[in-house]
C-alpha atoms as a PDB file:
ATOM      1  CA  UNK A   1     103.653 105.657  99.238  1.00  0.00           C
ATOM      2  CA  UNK A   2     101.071 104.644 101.676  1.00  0.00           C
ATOM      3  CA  UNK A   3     101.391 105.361 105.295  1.00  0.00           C
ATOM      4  CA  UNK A   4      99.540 104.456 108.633  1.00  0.00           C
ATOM      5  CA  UNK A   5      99.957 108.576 109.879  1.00  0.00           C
ATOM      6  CA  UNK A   6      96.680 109.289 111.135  1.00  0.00           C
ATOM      7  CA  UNK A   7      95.069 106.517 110.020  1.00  0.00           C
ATOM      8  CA  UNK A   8      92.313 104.326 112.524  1.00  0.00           C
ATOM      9  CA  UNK A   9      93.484 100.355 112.063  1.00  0.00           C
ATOM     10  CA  UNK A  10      91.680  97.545 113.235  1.00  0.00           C
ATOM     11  CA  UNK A  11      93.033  94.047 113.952  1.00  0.00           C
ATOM     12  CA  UNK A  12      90.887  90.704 114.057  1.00  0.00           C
ATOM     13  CA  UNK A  13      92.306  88.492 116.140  1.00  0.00           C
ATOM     14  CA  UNK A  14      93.748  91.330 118.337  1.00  0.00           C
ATOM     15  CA  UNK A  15      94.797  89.952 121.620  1.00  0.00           C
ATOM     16  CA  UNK A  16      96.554  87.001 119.653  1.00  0.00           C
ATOM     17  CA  UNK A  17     100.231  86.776 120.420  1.00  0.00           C
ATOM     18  CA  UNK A  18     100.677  88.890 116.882  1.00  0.00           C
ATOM     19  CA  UNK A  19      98.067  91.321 117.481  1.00  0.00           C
ATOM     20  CA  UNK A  20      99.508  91.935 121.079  1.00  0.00           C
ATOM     21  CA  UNK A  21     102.822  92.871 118.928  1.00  0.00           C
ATOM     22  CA  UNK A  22     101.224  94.577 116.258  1.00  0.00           C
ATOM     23  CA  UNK A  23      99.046  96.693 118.407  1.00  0.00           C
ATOM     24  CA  UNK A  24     102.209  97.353 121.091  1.00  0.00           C
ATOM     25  CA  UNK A  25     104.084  98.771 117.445  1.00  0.00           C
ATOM     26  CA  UNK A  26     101.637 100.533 116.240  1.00  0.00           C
ATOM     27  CA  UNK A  27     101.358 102.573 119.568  1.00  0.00           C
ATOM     28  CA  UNK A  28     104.772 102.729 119.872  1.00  0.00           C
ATOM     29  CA  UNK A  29     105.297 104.565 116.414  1.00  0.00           C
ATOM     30  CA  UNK A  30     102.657 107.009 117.638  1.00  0.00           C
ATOM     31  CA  UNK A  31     101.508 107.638 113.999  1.00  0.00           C
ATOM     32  CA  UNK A  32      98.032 106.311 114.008  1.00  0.00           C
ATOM     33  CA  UNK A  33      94.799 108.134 115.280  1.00  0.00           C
ATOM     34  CA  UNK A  34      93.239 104.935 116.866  1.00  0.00           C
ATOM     35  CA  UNK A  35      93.587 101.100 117.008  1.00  0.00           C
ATOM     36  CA  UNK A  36      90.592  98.905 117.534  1.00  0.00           C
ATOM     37  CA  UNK A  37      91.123  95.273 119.180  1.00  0.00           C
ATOM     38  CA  UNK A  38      88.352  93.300 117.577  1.00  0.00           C
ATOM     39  CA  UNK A  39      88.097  89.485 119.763  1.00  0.00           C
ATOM     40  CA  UNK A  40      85.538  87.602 121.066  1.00  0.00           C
ATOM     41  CA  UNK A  41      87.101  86.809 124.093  1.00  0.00           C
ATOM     42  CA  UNK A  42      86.624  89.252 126.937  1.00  0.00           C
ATOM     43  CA  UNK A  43      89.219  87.857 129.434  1.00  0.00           C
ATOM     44  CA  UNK A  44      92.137  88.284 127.022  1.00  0.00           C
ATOM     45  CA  UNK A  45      90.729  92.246 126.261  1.00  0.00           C
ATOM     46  CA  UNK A  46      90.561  92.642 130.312  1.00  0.00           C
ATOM     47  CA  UNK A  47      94.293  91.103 130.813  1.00  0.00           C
ATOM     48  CA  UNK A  48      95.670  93.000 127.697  1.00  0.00           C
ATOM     49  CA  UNK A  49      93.676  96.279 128.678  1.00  0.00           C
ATOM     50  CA  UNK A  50      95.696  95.902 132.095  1.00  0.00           C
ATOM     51  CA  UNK A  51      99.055  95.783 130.199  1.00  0.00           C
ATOM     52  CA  UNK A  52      98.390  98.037 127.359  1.00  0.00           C
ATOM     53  CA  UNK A  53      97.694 101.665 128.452  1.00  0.00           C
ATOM     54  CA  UNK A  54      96.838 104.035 125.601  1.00  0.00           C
ATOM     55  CA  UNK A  55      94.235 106.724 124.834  1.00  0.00           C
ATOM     56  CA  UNK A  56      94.329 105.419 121.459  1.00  0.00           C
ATOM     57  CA  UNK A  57      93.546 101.482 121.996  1.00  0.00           C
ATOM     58  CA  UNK A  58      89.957 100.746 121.946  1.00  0.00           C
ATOM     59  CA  UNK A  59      88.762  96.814 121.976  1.00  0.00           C
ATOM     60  CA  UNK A  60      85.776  95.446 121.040  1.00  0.00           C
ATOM     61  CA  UNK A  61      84.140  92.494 121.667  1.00  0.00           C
ATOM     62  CA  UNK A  62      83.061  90.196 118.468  1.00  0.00           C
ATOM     63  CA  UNK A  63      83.298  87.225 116.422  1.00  0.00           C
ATOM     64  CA  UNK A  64      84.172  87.613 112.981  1.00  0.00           C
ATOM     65  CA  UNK A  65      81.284  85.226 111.851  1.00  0.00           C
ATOM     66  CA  UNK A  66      79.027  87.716 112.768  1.00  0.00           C
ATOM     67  CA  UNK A  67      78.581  90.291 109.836  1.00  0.00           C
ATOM     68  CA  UNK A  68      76.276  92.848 111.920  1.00  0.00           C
ATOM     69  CA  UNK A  69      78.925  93.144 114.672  1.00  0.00           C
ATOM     70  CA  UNK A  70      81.819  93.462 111.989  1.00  0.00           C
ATOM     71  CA  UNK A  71      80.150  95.852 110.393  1.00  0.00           C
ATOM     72  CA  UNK A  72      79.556  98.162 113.303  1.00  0.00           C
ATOM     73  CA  UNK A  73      83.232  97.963 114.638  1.00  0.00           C
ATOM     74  CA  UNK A  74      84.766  98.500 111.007  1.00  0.00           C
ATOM     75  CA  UNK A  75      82.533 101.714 110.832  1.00  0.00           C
ATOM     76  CA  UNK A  76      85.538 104.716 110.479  1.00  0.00           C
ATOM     77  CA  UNK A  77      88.481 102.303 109.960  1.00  0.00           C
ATOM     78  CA  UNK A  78      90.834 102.947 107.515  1.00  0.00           C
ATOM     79  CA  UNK A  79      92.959  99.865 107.627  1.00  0.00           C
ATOM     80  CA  UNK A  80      92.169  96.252 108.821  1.00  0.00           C
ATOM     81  CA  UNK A  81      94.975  93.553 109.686  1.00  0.00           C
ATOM     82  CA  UNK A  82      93.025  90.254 109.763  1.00  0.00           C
ATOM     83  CA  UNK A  83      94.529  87.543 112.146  1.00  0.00           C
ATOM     84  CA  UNK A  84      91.946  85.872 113.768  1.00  0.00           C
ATOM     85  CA  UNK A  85      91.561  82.271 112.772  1.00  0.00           C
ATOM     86  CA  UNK A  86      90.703  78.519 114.395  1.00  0.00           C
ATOM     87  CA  UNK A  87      94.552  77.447 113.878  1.00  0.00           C
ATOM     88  CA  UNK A  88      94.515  74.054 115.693  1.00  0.00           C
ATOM     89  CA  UNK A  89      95.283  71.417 112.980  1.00  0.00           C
ATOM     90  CA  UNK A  90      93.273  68.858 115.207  1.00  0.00           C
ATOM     91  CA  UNK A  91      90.113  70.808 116.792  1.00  0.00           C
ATOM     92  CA  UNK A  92      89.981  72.062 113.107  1.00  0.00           C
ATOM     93  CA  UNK A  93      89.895  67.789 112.398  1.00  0.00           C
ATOM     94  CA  UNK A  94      87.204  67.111 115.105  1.00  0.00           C
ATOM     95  CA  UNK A  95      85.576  70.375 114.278  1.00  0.00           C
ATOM     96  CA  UNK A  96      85.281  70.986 110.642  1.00  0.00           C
ATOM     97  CA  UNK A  97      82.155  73.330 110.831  1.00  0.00           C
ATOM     98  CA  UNK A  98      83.520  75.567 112.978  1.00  0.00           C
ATOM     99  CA  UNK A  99      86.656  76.049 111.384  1.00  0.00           C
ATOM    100  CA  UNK A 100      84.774  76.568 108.171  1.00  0.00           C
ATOM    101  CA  UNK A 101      82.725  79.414 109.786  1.00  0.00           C
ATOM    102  CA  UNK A 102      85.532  81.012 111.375  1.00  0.00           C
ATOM    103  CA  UNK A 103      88.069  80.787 108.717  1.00  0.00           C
ATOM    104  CA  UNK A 104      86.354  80.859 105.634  1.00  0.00           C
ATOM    105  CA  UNK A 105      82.887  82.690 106.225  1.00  0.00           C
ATOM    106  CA  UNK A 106      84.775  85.196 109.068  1.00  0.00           C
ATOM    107  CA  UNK A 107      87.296  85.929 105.682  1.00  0.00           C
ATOM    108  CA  UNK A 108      83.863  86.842 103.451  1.00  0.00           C
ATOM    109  CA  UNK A 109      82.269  89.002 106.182  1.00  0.00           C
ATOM    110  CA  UNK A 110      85.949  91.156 106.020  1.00  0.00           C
ATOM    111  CA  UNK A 111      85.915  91.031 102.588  1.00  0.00           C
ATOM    112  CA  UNK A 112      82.155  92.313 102.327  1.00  0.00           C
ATOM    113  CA  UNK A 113      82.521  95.104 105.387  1.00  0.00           C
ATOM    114  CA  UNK A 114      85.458  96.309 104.045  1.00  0.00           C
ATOM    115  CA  UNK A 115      83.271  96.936 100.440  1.00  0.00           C
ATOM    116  CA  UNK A 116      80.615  98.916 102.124  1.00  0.00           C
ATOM    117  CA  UNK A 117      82.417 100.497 104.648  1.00  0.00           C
ATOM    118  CA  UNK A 118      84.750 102.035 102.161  1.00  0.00           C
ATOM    119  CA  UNK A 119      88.372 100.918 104.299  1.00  0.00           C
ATOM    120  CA  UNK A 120      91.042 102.120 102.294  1.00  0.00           C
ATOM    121  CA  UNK A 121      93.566  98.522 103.031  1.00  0.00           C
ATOM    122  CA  UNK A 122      92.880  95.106 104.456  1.00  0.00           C
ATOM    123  CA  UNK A 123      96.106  92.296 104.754  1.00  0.00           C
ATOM    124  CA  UNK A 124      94.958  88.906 105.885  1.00  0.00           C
ATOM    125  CA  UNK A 125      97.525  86.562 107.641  1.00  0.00           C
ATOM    126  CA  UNK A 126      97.792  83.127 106.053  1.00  0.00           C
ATOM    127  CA  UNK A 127     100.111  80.404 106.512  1.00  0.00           C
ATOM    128  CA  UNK A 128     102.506  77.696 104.928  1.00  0.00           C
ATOM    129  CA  UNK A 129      99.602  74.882 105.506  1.00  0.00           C
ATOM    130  CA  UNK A 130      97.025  76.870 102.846  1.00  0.00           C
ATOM    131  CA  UNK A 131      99.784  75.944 100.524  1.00  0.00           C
ATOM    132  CA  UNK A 132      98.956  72.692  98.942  1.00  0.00           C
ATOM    133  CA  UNK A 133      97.061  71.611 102.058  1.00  0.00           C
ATOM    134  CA  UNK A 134      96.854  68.408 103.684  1.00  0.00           C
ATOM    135  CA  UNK A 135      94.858  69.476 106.474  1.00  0.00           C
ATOM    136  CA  UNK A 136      91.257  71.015 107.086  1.00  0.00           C
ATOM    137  CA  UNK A 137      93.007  74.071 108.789  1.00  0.00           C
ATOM    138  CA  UNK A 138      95.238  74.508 105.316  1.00  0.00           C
ATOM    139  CA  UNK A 139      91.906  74.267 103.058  1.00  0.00           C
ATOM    140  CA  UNK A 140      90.240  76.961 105.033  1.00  0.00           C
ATOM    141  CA  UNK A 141      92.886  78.910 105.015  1.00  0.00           C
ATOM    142  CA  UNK A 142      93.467  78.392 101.422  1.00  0.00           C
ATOM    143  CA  UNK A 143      89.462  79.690 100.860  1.00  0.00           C
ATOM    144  CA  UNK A 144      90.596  82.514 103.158  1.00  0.00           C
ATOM    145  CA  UNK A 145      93.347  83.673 101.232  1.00  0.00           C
ATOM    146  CA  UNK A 146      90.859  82.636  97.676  1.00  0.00           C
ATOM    147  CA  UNK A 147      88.286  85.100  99.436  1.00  0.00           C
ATOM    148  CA  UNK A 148      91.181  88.150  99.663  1.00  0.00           C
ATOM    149  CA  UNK A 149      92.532  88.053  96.665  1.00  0.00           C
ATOM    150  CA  UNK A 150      89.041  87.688  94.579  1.00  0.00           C
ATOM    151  CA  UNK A 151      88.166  91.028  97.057  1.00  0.00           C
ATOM    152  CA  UNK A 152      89.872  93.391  94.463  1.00  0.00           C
ATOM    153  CA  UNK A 153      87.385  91.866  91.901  1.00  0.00           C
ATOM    154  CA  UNK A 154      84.168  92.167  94.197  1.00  0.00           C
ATOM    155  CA  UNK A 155      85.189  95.800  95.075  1.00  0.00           C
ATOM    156  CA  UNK A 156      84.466  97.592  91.475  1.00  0.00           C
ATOM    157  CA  UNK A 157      85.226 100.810  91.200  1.00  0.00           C
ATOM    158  CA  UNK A 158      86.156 101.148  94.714  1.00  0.00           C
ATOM    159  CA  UNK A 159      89.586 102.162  95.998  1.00  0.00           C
ATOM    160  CA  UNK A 160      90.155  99.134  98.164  1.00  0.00           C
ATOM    161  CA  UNK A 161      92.766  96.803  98.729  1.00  0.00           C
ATOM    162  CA  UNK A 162      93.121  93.548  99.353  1.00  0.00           C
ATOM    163  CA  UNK A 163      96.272  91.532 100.154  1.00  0.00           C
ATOM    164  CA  UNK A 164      97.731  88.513 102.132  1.00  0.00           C
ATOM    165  CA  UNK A 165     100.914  87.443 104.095  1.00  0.00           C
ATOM    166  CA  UNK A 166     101.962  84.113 104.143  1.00  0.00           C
ATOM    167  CA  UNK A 167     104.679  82.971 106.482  1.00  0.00           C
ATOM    168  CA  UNK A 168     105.462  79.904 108.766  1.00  0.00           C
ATOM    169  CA  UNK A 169     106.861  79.252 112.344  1.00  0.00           C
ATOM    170  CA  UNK A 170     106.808  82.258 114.756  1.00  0.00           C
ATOM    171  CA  UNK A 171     108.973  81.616 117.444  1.00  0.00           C
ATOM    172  CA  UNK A 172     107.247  82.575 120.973  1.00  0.00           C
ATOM    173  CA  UNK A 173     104.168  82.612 119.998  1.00  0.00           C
ATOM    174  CA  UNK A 174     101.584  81.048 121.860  1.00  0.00           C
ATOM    175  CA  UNK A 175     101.789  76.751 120.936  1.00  0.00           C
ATOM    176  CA  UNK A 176     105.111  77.335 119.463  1.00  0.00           C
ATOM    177  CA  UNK A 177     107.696  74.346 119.734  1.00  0.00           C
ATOM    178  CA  UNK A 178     110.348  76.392 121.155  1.00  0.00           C
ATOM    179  CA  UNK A 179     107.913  76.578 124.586  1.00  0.00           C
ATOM    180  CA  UNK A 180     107.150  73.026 124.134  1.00  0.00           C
ATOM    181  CA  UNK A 181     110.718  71.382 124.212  1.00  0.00           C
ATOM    182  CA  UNK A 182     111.579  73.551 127.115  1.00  0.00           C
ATOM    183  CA  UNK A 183     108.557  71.868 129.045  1.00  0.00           C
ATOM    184  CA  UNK A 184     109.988  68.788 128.243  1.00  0.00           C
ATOM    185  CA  UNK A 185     113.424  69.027 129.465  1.00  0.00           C
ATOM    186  CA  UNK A 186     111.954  67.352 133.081  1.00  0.00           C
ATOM    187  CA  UNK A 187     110.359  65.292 131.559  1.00  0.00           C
ATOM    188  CA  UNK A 188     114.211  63.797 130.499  1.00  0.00           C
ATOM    189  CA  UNK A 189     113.291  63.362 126.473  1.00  0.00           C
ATOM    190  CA  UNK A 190     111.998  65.753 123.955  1.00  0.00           C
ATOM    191  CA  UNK A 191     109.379  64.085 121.362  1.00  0.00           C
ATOM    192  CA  UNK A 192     110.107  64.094 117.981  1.00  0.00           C
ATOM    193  CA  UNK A 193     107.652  64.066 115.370  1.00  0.00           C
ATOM    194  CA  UNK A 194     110.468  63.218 112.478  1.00  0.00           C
ATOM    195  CA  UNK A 195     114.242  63.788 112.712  1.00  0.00           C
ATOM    196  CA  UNK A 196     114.016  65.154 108.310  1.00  0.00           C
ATOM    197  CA  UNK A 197     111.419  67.473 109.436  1.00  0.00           C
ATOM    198  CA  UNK A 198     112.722  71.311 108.516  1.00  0.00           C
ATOM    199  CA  UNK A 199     110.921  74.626 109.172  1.00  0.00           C
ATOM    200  CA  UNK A 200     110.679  78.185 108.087  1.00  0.00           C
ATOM    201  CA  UNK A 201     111.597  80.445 111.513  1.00  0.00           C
ATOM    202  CA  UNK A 202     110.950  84.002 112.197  1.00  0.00           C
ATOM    203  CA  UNK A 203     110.180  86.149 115.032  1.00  0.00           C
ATOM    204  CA  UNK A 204     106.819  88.408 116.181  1.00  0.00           C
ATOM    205  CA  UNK A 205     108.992  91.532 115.295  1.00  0.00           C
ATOM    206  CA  UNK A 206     109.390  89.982 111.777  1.00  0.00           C
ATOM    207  CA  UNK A 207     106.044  88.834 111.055  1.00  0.00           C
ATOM    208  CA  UNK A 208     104.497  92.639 112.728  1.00  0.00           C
ATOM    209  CA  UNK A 209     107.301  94.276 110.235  1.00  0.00           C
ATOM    210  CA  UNK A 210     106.612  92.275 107.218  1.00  0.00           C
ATOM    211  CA  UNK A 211     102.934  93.168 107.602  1.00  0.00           C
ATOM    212  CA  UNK A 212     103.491  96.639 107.855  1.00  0.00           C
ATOM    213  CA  UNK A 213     105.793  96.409 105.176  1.00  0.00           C
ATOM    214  CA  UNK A 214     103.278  94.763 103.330  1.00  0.00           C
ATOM    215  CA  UNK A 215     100.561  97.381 103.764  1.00  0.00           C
ATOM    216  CA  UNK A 216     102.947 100.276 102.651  1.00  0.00           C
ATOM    217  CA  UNK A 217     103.610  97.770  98.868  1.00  0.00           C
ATOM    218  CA  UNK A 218     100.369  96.529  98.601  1.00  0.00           C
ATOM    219  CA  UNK A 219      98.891  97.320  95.013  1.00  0.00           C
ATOM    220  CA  UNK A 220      96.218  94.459  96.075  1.00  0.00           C
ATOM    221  CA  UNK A 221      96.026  91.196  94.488  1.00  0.00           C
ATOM    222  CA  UNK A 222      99.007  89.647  96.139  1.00  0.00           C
ATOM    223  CA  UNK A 223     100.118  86.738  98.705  1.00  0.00           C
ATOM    224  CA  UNK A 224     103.344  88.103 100.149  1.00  0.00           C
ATOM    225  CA  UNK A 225     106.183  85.860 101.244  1.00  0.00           C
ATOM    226  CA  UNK A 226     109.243  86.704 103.304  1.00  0.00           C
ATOM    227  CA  UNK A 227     112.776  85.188 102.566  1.00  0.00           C
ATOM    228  CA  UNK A 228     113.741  83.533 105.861  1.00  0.00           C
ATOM    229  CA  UNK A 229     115.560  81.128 106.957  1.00  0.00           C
ATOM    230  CA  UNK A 230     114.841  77.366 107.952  1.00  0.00           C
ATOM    231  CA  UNK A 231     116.264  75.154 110.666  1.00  0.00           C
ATOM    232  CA  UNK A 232     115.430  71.316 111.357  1.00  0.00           C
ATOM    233  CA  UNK A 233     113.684  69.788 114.310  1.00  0.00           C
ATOM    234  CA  UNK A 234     116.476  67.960 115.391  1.00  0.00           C
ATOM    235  CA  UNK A 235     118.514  71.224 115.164  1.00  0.00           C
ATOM    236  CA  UNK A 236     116.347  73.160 117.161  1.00  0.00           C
ATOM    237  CA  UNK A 237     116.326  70.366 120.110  1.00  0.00           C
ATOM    238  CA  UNK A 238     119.911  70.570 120.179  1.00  0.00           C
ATOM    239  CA  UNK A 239     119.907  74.429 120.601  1.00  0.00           C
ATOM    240  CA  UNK A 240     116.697  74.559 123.321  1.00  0.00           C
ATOM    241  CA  UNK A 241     118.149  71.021 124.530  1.00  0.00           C
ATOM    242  CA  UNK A 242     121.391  70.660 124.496  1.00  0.00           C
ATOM    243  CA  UNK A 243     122.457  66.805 125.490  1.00  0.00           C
ATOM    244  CA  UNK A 244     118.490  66.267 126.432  1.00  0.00           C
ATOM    245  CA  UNK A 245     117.663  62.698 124.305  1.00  0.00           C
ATOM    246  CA  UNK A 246     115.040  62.492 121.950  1.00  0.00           C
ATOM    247  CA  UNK A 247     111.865  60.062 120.951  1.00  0.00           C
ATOM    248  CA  UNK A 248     110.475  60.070 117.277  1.00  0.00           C
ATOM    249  CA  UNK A 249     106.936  59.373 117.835  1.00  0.00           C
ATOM    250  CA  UNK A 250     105.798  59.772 114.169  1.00  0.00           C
ATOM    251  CA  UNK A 251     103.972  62.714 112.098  1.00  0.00           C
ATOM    252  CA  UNK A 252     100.766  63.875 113.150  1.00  0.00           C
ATOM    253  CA  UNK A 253      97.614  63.443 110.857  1.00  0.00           C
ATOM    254  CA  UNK A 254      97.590  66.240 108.667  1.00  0.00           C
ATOM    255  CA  UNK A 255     101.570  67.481 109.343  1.00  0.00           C
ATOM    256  CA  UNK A 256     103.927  67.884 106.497  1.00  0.00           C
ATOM    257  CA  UNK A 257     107.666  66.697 106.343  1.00  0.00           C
ATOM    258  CA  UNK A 258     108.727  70.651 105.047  1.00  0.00           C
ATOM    259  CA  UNK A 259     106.782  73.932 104.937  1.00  0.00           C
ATOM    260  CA  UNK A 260     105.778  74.681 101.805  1.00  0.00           C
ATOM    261  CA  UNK A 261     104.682  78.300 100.908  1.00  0.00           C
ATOM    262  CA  UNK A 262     105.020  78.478  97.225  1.00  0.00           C
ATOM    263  CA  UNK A 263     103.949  75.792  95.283  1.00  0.00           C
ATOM    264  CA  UNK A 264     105.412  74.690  91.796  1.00  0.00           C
ATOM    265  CA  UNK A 265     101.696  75.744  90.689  1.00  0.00           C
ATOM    266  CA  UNK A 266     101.762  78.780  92.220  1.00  0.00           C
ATOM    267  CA  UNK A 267     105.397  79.147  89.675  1.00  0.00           C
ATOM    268  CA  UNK A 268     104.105  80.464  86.708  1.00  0.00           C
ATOM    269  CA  UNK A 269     102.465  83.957  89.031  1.00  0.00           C
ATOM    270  CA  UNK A 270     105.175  84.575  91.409  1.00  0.00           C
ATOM    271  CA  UNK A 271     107.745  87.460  91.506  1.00  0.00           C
ATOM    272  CA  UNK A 272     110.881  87.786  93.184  1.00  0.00           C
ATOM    273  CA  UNK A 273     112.163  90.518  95.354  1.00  0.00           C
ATOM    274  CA  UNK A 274     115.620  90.922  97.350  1.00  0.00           C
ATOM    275  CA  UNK A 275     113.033  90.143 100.560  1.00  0.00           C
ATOM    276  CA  UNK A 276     110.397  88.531  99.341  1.00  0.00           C
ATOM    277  CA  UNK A 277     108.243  87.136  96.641  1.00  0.00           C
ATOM    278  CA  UNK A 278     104.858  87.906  95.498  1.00  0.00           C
ATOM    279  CA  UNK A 279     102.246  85.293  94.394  1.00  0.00           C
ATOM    280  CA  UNK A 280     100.379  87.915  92.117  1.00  0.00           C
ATOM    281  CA  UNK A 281      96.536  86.808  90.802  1.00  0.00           C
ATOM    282  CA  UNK A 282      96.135  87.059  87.161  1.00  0.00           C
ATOM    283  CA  UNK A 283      92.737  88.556  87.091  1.00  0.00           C
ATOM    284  CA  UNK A 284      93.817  91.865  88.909  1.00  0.00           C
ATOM    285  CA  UNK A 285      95.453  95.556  87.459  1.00  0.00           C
ATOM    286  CA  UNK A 286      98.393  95.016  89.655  1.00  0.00           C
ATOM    287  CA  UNK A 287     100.231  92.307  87.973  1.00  0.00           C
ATOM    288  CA  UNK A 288     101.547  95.063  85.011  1.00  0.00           C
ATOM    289  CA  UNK A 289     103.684  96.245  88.307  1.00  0.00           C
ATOM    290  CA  UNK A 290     105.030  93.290  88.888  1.00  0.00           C
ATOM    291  CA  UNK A 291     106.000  92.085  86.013  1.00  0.00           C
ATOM    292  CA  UNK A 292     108.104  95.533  85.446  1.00  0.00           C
ATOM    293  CA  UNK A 293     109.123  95.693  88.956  1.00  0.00           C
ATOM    294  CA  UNK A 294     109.910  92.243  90.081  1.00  0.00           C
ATOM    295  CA  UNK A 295     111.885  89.008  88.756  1.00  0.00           C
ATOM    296  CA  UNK A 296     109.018  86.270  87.697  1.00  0.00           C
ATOM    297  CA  UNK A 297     110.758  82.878  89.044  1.00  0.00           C
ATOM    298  CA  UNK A 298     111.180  79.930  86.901  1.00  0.00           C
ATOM    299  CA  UNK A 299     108.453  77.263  85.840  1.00  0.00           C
ATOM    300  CA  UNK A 300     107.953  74.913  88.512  1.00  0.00           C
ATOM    301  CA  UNK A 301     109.946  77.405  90.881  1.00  0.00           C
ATOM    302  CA  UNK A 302     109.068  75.728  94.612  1.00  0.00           C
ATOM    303  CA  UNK A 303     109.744  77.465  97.949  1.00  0.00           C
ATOM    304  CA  UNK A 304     109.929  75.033 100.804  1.00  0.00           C
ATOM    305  CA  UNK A 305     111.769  74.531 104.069  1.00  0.00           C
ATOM    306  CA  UNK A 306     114.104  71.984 102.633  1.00  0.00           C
ATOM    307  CA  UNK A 307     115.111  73.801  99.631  1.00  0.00           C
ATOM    308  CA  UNK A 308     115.602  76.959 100.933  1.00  0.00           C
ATOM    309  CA  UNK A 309     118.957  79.249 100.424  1.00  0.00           C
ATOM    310  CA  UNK A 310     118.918  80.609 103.871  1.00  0.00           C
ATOM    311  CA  UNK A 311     119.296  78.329 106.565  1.00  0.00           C
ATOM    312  CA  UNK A 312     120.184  79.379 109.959  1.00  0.00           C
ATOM    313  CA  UNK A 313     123.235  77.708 111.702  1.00  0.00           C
ATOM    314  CA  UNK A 314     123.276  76.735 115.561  1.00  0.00           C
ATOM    315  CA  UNK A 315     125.100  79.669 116.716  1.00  0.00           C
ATOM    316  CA  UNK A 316     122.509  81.926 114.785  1.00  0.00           C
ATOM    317  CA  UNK A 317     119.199  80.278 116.109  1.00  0.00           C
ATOM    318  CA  UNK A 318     120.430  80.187 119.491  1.00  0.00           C
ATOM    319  CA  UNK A 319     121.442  84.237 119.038  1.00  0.00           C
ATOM    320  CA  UNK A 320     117.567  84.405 118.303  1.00  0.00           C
ATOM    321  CA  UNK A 321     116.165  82.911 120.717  1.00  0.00           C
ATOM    322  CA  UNK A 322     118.155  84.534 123.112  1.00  0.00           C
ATOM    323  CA  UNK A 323     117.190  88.052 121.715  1.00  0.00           C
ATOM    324  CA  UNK A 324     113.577  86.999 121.912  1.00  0.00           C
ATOM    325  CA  UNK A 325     114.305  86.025 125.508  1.00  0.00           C
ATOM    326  CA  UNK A 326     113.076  82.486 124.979  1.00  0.00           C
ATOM    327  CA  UNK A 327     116.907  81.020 126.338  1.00  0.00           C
ATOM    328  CA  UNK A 328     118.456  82.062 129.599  1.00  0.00           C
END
């Protein structure tokens, strides 16, 4: 069983609102030698250096488009948690280039620095939109995850890793609706983008402990999904805004109705678990494991916010948010 004791990890992405929980984890289990911050933006490093006191933090400034730098900050790492990405479905729209370097060529340049600098386990974060996209963000995210998984090929004979999680909402995070409708309250309406919309909903603790979770199962190869529950947009006004009217003002370009993070495509590779499933790549060693260890779902098996099993209730989603400290 693989373990982070003593081990150096680096994040992409770092300052991020998961990286800030990831790296605030990590330092609290006191098991790693050293975590390394990797972000190009200096302000965030200086505010989260100011928060985050630890002899074993380092940051370092970069972009993952640029190889050289990537290479030089990977030097010694043993693990590397890969979270930075452009996620703005419409800068991504207006910006297509630049989403394409940062999402897709920032995913090669892990993939290839983790090959020559010999790093024992890299887990990329995804997200529900690479699943049958319908946005530019989704496609590059898609390549992204393409990149990862076609990393076990590229490595050889090298004992290296590669895996992804995909998951969807994280409630807090930075953009996040939750936020958003609370914002709105004085404004005396809460903007609704469709009342059938539904979403998948977890926390930062959840996403940072499926992650690790997903590092310690890894056998490389895979797209890891958590079980979790959904909850529609109408629902979650009435919890955040109780008796606060609403205003449909139509679906974004590039929005779905439901999350989608297994496709009916996807069916004929996926496993089961009692948490999660595992979209497992043909063309790698690690699918004999699977198919002896895990429960291969049914042809045209789909996993999507509106079909879900597990559905959280009012009561439930309000008992979140007040746990998270998002409700007063």
């Amino acid at each position: 069983m693989f373990n982070l004791s003593g081990k150096s990890v680096l994040i992409t992405g770092g300052t991020g609102s998961f990286g800030t929980s990831l790296v605030k984890r990590l330092l609290n289990d006191d098991e790693v030698s050293k975590v390394v911050v990797f972000s190009r933006d200096e302000l965030k490093q200086f505010e989260m250096a100011e928060k985050i006191k630890s002899p074993k933090l380092r940051y370092f400034l970069g972009d993952v488009r640029d190889y050289q730098r990537l290479l030089r900050a990977t030097d010694g790492i043993d693990v590397v948690v890969h979270a930075a990405a452009m996620k703005q479905i419409p800068a991504s729209e207006y910006n297509p280039m630049e989403a394409i370097k940062t999402n897709i060529l920032g995913a090669e340049n892990i993939v290839n620095v983790a090959i020559e600098n010999g790093i024992e386990r890299v887990v990329a974060l995804s997200t529900d939109k690479a699943a049958n996209p319908a946005n530019l963000y989704g496609a590059t995210k898609l390549c992204s995850d393409k990149l990862m998984i076609a990393g076990n090929v590229l490595r050889g004979a090298r004992d290296i890793k590669f895996s992804v999680v995909r998951y969807g909402n994280v409630l807090g995070s930075r953009g996040s609706v939750v936020p958003f409708f609370l914002d709105r309250i004085l404004e005396g309406s809460i903007p609704i983008t469709d009342e059938r919309m539904t979403r998948f909903w977890l926390t930062l603790e959840q996403g940072v402990q499926f992650v690790l979770d997903s590092l310690e199962r890894m056998h490389g190869g895979e797209i890891f999904v958590p079980k979790i529950p959904s909850f529609g947009i109408m629902d979650v006004a009435a919890v955040v805004a109780p008796g606060i009217p609403t205003r449909t003002i139509g679906i974004r370009p590039g929005e779905k109705l439901h999350e989608v993070m297994i496709t009916e495509d996807d069916s004929h590779n996926t496993f089961e678990f009692e948490k999660f499933f595992a979209i497992v790549s043909p063309t790698v060693k690690s699918r004999d494991h699977y198919e002896e260890q895990g429960r291969r779902v049914s042809e045209g098996f789909r996993y999507a916010s509106d079909n879900n099993d597990l559905w959280h209730t009012h009561d439930s989603f309000r008992q979140v948010l007040l746990e998270q400290g998002l409700l007063v």
